[in-house]
N, C-alpha and C. Protein backbone atom coordinates (compact mmCIF):
# COMPACT_ATOMS: atom_id res chain seq x y z
N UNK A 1 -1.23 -6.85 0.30
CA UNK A 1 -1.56 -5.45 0.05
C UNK A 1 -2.55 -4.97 1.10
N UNK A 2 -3.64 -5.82 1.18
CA UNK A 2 -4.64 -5.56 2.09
C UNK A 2 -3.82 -5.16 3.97
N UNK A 3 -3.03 -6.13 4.09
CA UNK A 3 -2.22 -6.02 5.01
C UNK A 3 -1.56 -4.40 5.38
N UNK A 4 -0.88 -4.17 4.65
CA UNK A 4 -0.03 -3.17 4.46
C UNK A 4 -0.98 -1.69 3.94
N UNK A 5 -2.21 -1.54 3.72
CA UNK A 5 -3.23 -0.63 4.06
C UNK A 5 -4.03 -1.09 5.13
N UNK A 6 -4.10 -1.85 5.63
CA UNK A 6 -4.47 -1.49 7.58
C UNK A 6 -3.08 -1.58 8.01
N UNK A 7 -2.22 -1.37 8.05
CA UNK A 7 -1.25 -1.23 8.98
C UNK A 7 -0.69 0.30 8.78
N UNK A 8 -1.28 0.55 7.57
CA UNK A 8 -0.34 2.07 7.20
C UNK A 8 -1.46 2.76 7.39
N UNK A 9 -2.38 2.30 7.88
CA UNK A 9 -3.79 3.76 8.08
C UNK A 9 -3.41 4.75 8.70
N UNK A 10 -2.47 4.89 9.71
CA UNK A 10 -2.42 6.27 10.70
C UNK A 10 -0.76 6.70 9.37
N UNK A 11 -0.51 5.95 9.03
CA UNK A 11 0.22 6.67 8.45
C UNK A 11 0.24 7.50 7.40
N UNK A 12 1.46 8.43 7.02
CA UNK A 12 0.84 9.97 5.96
C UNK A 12 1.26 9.36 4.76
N UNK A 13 2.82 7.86 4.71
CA UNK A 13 3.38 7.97 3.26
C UNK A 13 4.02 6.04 3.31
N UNK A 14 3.83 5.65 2.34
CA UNK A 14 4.69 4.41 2.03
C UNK A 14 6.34 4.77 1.35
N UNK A 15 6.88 3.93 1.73
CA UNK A 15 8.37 3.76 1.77
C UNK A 15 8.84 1.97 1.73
N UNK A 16 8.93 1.99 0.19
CA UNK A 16 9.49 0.90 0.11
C UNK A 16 11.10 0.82 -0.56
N UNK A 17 11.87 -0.17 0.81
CA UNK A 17 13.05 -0.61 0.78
C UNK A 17 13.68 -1.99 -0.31
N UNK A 18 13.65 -1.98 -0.91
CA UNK A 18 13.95 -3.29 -2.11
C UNK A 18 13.79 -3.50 -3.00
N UNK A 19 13.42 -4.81 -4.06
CA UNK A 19 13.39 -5.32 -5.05
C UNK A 19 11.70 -4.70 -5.73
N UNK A 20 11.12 -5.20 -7.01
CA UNK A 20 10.23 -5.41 -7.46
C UNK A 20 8.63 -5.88 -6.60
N UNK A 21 9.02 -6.61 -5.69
CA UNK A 21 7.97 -7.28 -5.00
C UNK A 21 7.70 -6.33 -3.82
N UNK A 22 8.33 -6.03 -3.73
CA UNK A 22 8.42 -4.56 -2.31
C UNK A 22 7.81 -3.74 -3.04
N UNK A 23 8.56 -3.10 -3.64
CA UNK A 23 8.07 -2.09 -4.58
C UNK A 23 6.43 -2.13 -5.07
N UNK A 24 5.97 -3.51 -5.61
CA UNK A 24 5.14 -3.41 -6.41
C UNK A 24 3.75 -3.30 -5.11
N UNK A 25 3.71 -4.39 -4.10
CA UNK A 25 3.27 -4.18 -3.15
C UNK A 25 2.75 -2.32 -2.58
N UNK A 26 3.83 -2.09 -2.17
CA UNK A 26 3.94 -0.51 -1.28
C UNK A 26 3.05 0.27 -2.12
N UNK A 27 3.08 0.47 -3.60
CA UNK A 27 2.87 1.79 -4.78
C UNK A 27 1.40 0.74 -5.19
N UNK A 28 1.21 -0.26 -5.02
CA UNK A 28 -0.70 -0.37 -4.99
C UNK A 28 -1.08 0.14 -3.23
N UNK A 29 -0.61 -0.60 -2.66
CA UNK A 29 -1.04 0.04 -1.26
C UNK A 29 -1.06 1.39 -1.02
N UNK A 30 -0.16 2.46 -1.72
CA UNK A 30 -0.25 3.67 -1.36
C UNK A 30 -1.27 4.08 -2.16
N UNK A 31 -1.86 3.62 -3.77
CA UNK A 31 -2.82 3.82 -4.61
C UNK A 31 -4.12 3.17 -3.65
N UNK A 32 -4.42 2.72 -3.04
CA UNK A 32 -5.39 1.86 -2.65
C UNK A 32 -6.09 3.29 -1.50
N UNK A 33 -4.74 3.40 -0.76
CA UNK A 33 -4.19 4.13 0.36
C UNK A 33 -4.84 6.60 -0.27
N UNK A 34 -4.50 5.86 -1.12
CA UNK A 34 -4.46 7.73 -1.55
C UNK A 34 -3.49 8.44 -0.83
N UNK A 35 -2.37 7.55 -1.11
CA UNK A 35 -1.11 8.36 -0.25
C UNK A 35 -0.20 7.62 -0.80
N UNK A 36 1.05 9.17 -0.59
CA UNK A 36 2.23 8.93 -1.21
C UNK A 36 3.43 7.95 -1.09
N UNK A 37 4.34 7.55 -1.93
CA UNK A 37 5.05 6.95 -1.44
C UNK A 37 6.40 7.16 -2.22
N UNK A 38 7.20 6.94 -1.82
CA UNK A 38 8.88 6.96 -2.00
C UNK A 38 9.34 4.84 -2.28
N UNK A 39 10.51 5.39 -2.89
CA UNK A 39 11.10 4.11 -3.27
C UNK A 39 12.84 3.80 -2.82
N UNK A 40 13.42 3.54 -2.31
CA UNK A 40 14.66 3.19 -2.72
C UNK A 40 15.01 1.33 -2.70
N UNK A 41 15.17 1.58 -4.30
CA UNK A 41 15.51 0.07 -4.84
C UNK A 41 17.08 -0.51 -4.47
N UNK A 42 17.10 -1.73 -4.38
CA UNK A 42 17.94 -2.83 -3.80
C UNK A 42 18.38 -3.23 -4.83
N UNK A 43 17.88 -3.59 -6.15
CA UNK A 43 18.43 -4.24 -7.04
C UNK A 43 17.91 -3.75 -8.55
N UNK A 44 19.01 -3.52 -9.24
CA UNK A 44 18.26 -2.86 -10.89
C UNK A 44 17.77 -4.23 -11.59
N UNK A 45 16.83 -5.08 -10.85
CA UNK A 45 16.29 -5.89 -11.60
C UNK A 45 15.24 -6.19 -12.31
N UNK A 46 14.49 -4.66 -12.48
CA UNK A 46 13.35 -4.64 -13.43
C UNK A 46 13.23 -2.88 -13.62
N UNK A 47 12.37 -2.76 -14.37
CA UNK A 47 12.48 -1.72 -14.69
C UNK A 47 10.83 -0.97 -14.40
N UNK A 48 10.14 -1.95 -13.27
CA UNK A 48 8.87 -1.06 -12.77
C UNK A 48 8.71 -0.18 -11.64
N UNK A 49 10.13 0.62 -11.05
CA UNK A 49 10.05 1.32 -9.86
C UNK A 49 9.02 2.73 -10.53
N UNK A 50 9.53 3.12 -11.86
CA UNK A 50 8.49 3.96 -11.91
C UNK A 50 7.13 3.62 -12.79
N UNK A 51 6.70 2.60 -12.78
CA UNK A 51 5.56 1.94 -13.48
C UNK A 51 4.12 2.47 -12.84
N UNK A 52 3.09 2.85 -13.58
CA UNK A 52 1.97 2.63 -12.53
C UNK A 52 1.10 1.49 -12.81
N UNK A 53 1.96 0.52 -13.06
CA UNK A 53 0.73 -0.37 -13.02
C UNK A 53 1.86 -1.57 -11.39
N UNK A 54 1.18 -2.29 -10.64
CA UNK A 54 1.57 -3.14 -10.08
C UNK A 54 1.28 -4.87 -10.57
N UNK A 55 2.61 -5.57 -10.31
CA UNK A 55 2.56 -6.95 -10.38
C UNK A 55 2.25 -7.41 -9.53
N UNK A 56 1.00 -8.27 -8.90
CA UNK A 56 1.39 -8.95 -7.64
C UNK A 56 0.62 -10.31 -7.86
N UNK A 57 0.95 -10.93 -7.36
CA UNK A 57 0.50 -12.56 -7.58
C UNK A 57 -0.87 -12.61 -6.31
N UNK A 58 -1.72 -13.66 -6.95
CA UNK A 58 -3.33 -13.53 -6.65
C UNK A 58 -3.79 -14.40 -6.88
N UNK A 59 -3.66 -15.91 -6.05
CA UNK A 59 -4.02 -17.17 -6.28
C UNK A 59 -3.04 -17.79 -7.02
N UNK A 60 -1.87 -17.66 -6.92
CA UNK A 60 -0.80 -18.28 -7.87
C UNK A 60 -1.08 -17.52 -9.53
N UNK A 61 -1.47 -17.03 -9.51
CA UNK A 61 -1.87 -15.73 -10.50
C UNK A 61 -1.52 -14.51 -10.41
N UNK A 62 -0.42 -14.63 -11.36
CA UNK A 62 0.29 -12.76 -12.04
C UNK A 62 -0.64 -12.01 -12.35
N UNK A 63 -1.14 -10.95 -11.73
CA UNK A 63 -2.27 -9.51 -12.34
C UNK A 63 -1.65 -8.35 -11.95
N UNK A 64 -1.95 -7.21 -13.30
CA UNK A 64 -1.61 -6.05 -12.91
C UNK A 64 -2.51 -5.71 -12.30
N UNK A 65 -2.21 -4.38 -11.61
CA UNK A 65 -3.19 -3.55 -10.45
C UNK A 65 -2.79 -2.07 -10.99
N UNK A 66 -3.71 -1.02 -10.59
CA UNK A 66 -3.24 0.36 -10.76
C UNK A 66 -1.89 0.56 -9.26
N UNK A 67 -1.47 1.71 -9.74
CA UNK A 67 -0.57 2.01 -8.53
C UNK A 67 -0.64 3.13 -8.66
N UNK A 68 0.18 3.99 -7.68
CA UNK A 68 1.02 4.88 -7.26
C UNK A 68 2.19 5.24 -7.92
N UNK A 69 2.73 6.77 -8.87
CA UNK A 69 3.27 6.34 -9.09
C UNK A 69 4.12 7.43 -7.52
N UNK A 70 5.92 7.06 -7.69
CA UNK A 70 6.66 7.06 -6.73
C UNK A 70 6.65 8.60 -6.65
N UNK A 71 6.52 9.52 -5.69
CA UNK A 71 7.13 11.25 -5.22
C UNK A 71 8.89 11.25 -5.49
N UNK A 72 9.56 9.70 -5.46
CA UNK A 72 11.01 10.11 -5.38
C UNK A 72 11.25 8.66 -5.41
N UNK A 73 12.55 8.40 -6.40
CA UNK A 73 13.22 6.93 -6.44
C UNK A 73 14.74 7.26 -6.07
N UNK A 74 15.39 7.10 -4.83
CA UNK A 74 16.59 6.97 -4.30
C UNK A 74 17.34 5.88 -5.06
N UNK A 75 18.35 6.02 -5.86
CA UNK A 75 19.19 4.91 -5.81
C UNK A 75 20.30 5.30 -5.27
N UNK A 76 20.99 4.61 -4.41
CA UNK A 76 22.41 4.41 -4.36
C UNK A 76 23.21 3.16 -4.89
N UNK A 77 23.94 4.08 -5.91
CA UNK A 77 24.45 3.12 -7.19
C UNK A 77 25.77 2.21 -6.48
N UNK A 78 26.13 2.19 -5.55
CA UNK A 78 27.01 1.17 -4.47
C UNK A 78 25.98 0.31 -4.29
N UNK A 79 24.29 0.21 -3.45
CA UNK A 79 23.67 -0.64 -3.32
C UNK A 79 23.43 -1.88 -4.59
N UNK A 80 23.06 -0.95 -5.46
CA UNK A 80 22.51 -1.42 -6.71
C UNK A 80 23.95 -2.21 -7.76
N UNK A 81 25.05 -1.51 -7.52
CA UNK A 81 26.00 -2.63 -7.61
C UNK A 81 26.39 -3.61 -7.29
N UNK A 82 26.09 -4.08 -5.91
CA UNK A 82 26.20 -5.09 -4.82
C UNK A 82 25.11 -6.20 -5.30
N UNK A 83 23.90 -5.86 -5.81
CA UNK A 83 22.91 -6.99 -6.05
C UNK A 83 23.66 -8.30 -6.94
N UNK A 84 22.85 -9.20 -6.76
CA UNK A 84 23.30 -10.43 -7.84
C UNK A 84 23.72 -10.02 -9.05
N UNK A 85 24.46 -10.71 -10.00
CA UNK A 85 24.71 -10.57 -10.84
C UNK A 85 23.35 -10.82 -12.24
N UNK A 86 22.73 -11.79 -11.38
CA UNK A 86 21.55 -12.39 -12.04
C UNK A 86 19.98 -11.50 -11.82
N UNK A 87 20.40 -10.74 -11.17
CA UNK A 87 19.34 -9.64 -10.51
C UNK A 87 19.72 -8.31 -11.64
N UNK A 88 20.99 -8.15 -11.83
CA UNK A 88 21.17 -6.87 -13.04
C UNK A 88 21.13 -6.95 -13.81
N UNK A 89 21.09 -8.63 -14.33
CA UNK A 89 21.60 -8.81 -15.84
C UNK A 89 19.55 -9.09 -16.15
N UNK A 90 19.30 -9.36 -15.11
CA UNK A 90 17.33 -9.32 -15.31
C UNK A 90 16.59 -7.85 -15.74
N UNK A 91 17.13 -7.28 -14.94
CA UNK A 91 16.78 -5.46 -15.24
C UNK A 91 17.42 -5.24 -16.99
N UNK A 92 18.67 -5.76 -16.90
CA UNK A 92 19.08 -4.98 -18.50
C UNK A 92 17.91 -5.43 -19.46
N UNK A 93 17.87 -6.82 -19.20
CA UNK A 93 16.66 -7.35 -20.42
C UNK A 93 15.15 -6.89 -20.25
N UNK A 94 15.04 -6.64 -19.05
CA UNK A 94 13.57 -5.96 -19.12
C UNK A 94 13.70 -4.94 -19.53
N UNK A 95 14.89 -3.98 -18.97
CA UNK A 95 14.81 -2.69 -19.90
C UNK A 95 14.59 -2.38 -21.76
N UNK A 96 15.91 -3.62 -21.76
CA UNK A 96 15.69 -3.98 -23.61
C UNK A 96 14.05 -4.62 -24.02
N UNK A 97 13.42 -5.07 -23.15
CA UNK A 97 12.06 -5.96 -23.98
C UNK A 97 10.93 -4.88 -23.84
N UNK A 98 11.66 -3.76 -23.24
CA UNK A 98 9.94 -2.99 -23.01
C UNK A 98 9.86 -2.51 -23.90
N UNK A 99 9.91 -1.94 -24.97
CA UNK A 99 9.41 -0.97 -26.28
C UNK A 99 8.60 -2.26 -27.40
N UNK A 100 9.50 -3.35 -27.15
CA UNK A 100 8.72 -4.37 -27.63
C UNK A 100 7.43 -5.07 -26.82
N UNK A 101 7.23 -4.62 -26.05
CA UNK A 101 6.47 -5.78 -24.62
C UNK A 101 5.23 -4.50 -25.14
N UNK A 102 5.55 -3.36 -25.00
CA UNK A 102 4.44 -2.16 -25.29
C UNK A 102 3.84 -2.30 -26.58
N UNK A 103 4.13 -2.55 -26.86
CA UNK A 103 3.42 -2.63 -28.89
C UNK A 103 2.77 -4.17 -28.91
């Protein structure tokens, strides 16, 4: 993250291309950043493109972080068809566990 806010300093916006880990990365960096960012996801394998909280691992340690949330989530549903099979069938169940995961 730290990375990716000195490298995006002259820049106006984050733009992340992919999965969850892209994603979760870019939308703390743009929160860190105070600048916007866009999404287009690679794979419907979770259901935090519009989340504001970020996952990112931190010493072999899962922590949320605040984020960003996205100005715009692009899918193209040809991309998002193409992912693993094991990558969509991950998104359906996160989609199904969140109302329970929230309570």
């Amino acid at each position: 993250v730290m990375q990716l806010v000195q490298d995006g300093a002259a820049c106006d916006a984050y733009v992340a291309v992919g999965g969850g880990t892209i994603n979760d990365l870019c939308k703390h960096a743009a929160h860190m950043s105070d600048k916007p960012y866009i999404v287009f996801p690679t794979a419907p394998s979770m259901n935090g493109y519009t989340s504001a909280n970020a996952s990112i691992i931190v010493k072999g340690e899962r922590r949320s972080f605040p984020a960003r949330l996205p100005k715009a989530v692009a899918c193209d549903l040809d991309v998002l068809s193409r992912a693993p099979i094991r990558l969509r069938r991950a998104g359906v169940g996160d989609s199904m566990a969140r109302s329970t995961a929230q309570v």
